[in-house]
Protein backbone atom coordinates (compact mmCIF):
# COMPACT_ATOMS: atom_id res chain seq x y z
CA UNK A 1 130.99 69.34 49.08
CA UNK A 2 131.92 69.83 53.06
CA UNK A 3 129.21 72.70 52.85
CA UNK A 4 126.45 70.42 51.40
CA UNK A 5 127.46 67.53 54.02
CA UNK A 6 126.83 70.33 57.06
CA UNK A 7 123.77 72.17 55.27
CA UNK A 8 122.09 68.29 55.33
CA UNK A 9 123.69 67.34 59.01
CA UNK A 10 122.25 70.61 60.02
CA UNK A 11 118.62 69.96 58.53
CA UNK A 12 118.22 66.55 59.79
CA UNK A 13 119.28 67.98 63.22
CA UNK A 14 116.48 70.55 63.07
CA UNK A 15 114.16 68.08 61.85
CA UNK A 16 114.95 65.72 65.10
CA UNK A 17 114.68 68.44 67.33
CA UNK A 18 111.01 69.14 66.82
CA UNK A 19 108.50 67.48 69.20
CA UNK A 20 105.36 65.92 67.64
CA UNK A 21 102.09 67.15 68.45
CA UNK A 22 100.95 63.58 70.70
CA UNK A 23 104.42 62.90 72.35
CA UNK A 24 102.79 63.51 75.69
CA UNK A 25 99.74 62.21 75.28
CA UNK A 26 101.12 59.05 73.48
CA UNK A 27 103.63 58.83 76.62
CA UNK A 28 100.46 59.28 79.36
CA UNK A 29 98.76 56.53 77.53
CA UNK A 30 101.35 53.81 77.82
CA UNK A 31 101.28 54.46 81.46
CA UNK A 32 97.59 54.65 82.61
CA UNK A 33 96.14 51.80 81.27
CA UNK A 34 94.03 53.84 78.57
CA UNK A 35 92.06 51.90 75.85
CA UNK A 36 94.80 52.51 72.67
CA UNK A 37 94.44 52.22 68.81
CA UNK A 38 96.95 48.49 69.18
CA UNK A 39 94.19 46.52 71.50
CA UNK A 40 91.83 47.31 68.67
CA UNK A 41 89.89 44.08 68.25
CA UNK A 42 90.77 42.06 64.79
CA UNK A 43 87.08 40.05 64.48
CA UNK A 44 85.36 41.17 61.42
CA UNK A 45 82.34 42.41 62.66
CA UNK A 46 84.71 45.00 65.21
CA UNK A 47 87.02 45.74 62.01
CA UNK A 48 83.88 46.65 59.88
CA UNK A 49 82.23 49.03 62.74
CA UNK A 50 85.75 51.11 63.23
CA UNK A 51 85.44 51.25 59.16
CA UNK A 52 82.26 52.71 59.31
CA UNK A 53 82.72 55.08 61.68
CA UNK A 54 86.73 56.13 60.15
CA UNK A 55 84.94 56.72 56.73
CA UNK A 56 82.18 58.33 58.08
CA UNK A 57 84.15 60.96 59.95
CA UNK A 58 86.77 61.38 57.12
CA UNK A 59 83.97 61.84 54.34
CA UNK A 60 83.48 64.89 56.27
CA UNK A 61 85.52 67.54 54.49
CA UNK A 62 84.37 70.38 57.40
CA UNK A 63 86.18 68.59 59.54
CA UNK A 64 89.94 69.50 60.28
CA UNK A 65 93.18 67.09 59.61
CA UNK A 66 93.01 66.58 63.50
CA UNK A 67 89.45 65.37 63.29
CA UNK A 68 90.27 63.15 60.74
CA UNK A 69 92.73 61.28 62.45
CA UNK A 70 91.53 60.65 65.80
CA UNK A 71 91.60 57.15 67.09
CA UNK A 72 88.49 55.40 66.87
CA UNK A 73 89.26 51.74 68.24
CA UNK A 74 86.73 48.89 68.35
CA UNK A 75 86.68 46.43 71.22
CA UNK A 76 83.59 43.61 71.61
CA UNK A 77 81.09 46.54 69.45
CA UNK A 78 82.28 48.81 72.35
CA UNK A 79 83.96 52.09 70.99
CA UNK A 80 86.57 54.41 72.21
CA UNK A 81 87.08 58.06 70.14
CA UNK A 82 90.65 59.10 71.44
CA UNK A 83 92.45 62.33 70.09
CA UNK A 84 92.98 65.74 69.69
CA UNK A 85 90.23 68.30 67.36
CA UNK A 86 90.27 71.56 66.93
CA UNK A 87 86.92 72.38 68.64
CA UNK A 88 84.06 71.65 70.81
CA UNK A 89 82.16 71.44 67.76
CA UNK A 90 84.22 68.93 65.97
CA UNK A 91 84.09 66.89 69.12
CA UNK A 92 80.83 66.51 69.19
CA UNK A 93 80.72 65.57 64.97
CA UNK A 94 82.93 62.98 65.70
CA UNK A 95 81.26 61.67 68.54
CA UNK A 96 77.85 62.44 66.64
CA UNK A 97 79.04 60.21 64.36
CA UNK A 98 80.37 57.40 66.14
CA UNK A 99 77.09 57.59 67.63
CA UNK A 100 74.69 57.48 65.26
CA UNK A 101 76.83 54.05 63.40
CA UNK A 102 77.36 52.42 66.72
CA UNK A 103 74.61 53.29 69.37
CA UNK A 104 74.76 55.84 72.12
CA UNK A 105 75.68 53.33 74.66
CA UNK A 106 78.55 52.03 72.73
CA UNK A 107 80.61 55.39 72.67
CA UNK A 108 82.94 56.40 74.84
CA UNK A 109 84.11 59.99 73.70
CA UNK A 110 87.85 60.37 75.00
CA UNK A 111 88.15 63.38 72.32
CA UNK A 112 90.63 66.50 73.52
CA UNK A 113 90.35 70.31 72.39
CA UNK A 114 94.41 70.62 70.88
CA UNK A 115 95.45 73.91 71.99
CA UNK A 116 95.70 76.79 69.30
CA UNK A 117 99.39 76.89 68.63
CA UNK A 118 100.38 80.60 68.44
């Protein structure tokens, strides 16, 4: 039984020890004043665009798990893609997308490359 208790006290302590992927970028956007996904606005027409676009981008099955999460927050019609992809060329899907549902002066493509992890 003592072995058990220390084989789970030693998993959960390995589990705690790993960093997640956005740490630092979640960290550098509570302190610059960056548009993040909690001011997203809650009026129905803002709601309904961030739908379109979310479902839009996650209908895409090229697209990588990255991709499919990014941040895509709605203020006033005004929308800001944050995240990491895994490419140039997914950047530019997303933002394709966002674009083409929301108008090209409406985007504002915050998207980051995430680093290959070797």
């Amino acid at each position: 039984m003592k072995h058990l208790l220390l084989a789970g006290v030693l998993a959960v302590s390995c589990l705690t020890a790993q960093e997640p992927d956005n740490t630092k970028t979640n960290k550098r956007d509570a302190t610059t004043g960056a548009v993040t996904a909690d001011q997203q606005k809650m009026n129905p027409a803002d709601r309904e665009l961030a739908r379109k676009i979310r479902k839009s981008v996650y209908d895409d099955k090229s697209l990588s798990t990255y991709a499919h999460n990014v941040k895509i927050i709605v203020r006033d019609g005004a929308v800001t893609l944050r995240g990491p992809v895994r490419s140039a060329e997914e950047k530019d899907n997303v933002a394709g997308k966002a674009t083409t549902i929301a108008g090209a002066s409406k985007v504002t493509n915050e998207l980051e490359i995430a680093p290959d992890k070797k």
